[in-house]
Protein backbone atom coordinates (compact mmCIF):
# COMPACT_ATOMS: atom_id res chain seq x y z
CA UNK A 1 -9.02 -0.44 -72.14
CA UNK A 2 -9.38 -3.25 -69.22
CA UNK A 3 -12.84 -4.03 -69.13
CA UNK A 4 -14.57 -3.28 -65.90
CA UNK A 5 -15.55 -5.82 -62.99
CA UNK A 6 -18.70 -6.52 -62.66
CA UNK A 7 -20.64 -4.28 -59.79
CA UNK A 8 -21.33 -7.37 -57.50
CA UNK A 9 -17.09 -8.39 -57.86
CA UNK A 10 -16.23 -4.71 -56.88
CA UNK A 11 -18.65 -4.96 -54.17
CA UNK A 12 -17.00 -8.02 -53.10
CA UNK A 13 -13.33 -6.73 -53.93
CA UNK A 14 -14.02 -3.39 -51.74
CA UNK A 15 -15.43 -5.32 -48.75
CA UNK A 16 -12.37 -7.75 -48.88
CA UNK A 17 -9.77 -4.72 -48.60
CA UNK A 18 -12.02 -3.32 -45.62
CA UNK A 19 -12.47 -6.77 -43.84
CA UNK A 20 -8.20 -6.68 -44.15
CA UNK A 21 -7.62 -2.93 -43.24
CA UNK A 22 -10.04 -3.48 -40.18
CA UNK A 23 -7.86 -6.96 -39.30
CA UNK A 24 -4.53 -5.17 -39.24
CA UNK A 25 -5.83 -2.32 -37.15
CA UNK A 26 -7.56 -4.50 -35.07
CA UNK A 27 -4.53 -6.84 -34.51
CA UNK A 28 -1.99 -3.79 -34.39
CA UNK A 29 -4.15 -2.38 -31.50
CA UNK A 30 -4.04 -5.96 -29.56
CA UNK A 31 -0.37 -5.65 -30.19
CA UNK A 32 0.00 -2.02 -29.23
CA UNK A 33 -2.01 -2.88 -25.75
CA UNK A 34 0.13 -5.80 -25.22
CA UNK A 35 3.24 -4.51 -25.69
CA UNK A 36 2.33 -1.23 -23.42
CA UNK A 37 1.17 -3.56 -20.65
CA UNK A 38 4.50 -5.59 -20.51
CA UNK A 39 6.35 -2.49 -20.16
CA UNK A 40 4.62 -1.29 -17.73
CA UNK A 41 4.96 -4.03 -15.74
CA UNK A 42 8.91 -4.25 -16.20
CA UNK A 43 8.78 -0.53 -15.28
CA UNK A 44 6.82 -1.62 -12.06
CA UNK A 45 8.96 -3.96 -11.04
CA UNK A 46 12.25 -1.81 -11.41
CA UNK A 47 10.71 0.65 -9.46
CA UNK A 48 9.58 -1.86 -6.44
CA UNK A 49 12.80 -2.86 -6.45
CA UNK A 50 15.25 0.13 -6.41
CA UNK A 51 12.49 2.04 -4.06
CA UNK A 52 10.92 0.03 -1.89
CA UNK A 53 12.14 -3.01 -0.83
CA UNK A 54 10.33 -5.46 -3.18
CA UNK A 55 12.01 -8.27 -5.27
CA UNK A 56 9.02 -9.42 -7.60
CA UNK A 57 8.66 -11.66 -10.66
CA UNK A 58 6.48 -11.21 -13.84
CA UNK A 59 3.87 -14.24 -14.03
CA UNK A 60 1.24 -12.73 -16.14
CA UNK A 61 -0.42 -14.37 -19.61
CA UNK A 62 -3.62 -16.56 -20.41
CA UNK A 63 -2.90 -18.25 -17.38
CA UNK A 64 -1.82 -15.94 -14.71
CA UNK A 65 -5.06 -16.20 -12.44
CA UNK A 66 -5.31 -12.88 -12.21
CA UNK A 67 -1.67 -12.17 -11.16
CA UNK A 68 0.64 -9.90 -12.99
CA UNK A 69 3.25 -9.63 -10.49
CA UNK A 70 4.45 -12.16 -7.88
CA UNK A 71 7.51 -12.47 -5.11
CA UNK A 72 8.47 -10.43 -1.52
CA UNK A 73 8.37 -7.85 0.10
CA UNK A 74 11.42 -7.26 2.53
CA UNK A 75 10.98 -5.27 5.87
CA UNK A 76 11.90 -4.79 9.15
CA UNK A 77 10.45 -7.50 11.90
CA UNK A 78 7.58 -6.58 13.65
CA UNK A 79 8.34 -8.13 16.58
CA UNK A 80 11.59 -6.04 17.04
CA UNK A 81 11.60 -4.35 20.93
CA UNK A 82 9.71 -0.88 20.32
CA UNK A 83 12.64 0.63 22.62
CA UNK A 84 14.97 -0.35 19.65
CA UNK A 85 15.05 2.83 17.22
CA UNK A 86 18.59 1.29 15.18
CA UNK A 87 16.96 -0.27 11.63
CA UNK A 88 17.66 -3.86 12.71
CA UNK A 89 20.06 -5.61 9.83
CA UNK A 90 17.34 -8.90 9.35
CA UNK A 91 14.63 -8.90 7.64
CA UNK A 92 11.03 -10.40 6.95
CA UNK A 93 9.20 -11.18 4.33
CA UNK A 94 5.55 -10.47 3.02
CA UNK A 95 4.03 -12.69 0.25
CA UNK A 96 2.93 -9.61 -2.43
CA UNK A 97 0.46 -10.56 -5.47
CA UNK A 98 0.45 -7.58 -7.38
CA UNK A 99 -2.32 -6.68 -10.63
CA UNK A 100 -0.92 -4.12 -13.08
CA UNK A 101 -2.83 -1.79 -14.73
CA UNK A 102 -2.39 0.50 -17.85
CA UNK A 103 -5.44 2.10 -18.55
CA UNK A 104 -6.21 5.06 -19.77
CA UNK A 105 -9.48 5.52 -17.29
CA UNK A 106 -9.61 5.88 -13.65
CA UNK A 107 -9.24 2.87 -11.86
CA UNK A 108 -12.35 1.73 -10.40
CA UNK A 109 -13.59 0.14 -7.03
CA UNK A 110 -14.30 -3.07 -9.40
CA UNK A 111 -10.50 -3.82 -9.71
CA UNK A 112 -10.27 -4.08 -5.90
CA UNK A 113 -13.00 -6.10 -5.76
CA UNK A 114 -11.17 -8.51 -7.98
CA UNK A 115 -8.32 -8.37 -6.01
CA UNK A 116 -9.97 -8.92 -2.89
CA UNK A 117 -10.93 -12.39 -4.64
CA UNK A 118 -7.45 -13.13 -6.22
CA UNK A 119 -6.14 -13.28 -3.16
CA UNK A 120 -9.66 -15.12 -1.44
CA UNK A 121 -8.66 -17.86 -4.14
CA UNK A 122 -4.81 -17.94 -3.47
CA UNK A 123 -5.67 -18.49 0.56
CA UNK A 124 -8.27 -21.23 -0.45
CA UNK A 125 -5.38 -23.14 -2.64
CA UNK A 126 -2.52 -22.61 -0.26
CA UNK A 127 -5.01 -24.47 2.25
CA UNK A 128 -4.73 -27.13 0.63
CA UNK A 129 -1.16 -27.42 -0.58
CA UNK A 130 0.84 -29.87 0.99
CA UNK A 131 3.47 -28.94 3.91
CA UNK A 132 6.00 -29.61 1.24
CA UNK A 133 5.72 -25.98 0.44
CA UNK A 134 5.72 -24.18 3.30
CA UNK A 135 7.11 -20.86 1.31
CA UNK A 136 2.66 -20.75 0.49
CA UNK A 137 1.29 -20.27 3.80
CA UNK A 138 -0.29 -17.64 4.56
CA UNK A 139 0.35 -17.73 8.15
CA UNK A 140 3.85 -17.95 8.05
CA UNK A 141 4.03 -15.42 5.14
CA UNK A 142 1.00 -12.63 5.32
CA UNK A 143 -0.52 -11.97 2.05
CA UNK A 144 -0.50 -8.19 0.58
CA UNK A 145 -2.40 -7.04 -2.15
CA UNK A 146 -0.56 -4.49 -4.27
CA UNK A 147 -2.73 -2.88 -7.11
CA UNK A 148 -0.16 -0.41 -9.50
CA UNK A 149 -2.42 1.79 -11.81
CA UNK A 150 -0.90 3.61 -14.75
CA UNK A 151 -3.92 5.85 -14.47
CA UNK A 152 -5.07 7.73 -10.82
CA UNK A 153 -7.46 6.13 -8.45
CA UNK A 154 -10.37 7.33 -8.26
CA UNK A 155 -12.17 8.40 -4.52
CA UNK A 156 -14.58 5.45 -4.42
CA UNK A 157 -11.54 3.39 -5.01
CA UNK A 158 -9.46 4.21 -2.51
CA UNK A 159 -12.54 4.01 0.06
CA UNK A 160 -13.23 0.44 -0.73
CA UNK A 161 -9.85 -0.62 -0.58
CA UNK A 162 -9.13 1.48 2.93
CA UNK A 163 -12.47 -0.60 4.07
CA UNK A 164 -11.04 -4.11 3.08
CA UNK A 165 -10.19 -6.32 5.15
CA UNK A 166 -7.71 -7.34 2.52
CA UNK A 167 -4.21 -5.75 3.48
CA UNK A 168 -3.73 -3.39 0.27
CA UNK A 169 -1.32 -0.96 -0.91
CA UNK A 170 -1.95 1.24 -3.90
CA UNK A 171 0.71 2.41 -6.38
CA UNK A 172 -0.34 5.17 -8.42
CA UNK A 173 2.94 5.21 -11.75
CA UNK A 174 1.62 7.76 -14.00
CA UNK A 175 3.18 7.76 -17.57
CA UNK A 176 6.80 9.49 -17.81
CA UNK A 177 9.30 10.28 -19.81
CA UNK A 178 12.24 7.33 -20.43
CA UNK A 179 14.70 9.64 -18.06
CA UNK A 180 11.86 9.58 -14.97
CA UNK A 181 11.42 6.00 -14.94
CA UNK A 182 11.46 6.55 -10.98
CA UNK A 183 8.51 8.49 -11.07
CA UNK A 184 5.41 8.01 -8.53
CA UNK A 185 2.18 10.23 -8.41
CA UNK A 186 0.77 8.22 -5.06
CA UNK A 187 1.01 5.56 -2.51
CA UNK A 188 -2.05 4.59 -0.36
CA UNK A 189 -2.61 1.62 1.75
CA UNK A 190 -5.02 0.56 4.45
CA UNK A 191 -5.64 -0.10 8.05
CA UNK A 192 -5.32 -3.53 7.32
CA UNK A 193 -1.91 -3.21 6.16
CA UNK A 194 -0.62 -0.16 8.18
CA UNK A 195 -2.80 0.30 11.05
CA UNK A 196 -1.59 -0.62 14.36
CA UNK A 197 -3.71 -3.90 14.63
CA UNK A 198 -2.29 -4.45 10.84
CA UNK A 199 0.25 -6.24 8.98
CA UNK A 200 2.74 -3.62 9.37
CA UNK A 201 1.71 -2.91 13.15
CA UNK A 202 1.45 0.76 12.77
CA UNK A 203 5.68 1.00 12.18
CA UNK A 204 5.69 2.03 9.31
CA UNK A 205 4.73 5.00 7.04
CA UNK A 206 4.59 5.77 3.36
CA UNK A 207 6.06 9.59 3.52
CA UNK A 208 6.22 12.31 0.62
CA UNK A 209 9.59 12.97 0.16
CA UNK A 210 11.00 15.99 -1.86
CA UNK A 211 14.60 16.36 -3.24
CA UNK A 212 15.89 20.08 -3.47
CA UNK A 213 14.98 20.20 -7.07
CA UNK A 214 11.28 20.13 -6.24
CA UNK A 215 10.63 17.00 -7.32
CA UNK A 216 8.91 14.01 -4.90
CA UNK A 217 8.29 10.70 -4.10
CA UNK A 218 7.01 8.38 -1.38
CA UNK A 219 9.32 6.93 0.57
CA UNK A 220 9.37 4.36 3.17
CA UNK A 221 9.88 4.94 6.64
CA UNK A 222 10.11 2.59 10.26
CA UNK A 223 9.76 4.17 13.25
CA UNK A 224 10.49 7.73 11.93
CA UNK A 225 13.78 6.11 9.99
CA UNK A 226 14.01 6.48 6.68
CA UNK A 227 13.91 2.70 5.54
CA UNK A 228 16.94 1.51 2.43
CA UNK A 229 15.44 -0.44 0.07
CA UNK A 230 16.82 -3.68 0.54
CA UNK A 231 16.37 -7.00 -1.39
CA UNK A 232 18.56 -10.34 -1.37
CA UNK A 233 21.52 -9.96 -4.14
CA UNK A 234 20.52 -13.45 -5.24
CA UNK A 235 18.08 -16.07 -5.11
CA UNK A 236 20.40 -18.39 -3.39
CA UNK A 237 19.91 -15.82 -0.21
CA UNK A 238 15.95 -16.73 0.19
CA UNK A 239 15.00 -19.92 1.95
CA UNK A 240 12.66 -22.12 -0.06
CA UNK A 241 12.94 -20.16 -2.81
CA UNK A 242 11.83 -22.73 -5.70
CA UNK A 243 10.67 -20.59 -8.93
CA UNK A 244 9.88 -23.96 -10.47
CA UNK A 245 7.85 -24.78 -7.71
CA UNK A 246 6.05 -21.26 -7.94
CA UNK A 247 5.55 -22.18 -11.70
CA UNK A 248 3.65 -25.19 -10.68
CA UNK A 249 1.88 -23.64 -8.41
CA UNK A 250 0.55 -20.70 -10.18
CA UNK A 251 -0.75 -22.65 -12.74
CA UNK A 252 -2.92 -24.73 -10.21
CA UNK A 253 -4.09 -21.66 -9.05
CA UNK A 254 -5.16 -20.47 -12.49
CA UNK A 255 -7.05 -23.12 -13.14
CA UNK A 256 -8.62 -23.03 -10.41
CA UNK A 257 -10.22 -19.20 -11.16
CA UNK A 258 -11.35 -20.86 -13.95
């Protein structure tokens, strides 16, 4: 027979397998929750893409400054002749900083609040970045804050971001199967985007659109035109496109939020 540990060793023996178990799960969570996020993201950014009109680039980690997604949005000019009803072939660009989200909880009013100063911060760096970079003005590129939620919006939420000043659009992606990757429960943006003394000018509108299968999406749509989602095949296509430059930059802005 093995003699027994003493009671204090066992103690100590039992409390070491605990402290471990309670590591693993702990880390395997962290994991879990990272790995979920990224995909999320990559869904995100498919879906801009092929839907509407958005060619963005992941820049989130420990040093994102609060940015998750980061690139253009391509539309129509707004200073196309409002007699003009053909969907012109050009087409301009919108600076989008984007924040993804894959909670579990409705999103709060707290998460535009920390958009609103994401993109407070951004303005106050691009200020001050020399002309060398023209691509980060705000005034030649408006700013749009795009907030994609795994989970729905809730009501106070969507009232403080349709009071912002902030132009926002809201991007409801609620979880799907692998085969409805395309998916989108809701689309809401503000007068500051989309009204007529907005970004957008009042052209355009976000419109549910069903297939005859029932099932829906928002689509895009300029001057009661369905708008293609269009983005540039490649990088070569978009003036002042630098993604080492945009590297450099977002990592001044990060430390800057710090």
């Amino acid at each position: 027979m093995q003699p027994s540990l003493p009671p204090t060793t066992m103690s100590l023996h039992r409390c070491s397998r605990l402290g471990t178990r309670l590591f693993t799960t702990s880390s395997s969570a962290r994991t879990s929750s990272v790995h979920r996020g990224t995909a999320f993201e990559e869904r995100s950014l498919g879906l801009l893409q092929e839907h509407l009109s958005m060619s963005l680039r992941r820049v989130g980690g420990k040093s994102d400054g609060g940015i998750d997604l980061m690139g253009w949005w391509w539309l129509p000019p707004n200073d196309t002749n409002s007699a003009t009803k053909t969907i012109p072939a050009s087409r301009r660009r919108l600076r989008v900083l984007a924040q993804c989200k894959a909670e579990k909880k409705k999103m709060g009013p707290n998460f535009v609040r920390e958009m609103e100063g994401v993109l407070h911060r951004y303005i106050s760096l691009s200020a001050h970045t020399p002309t060398t970079l023209p691509s980060f003005s705000s005034n030649q590129f408006p700013l749009v804050a795009l907030l994609i939620s795994e989970s729905a919006f809730t009501k106070s939420t969507i009232l403080r971001a349709q009071s912002s000043p902030v132009p926002f659009f809201l991007l409801h992606l609620p979880p799907v199967s692998p085969d409805e990757q395309g998916w989108i429960g809701a689309a809401v943006w503000n007068p500051a985007l989309a009204g007529t003394r907005g970004l957008l000018g009042g052209e355009m509108e976000a419109r549910w659109e069903r297939s005859l299968t029932g099932d829906g999406r928002p689509g895009l749509w300029w001057r009661n035109q369905k708008l293609r989602s269009w983005t540039p095949d490649s990088s070569t296509e978009i003036e002042h496109w630098d993604l080492g430059t945009e590297d450099d930059f977002i990592e001044d802005f990060a430390r800057d939020a710090l």
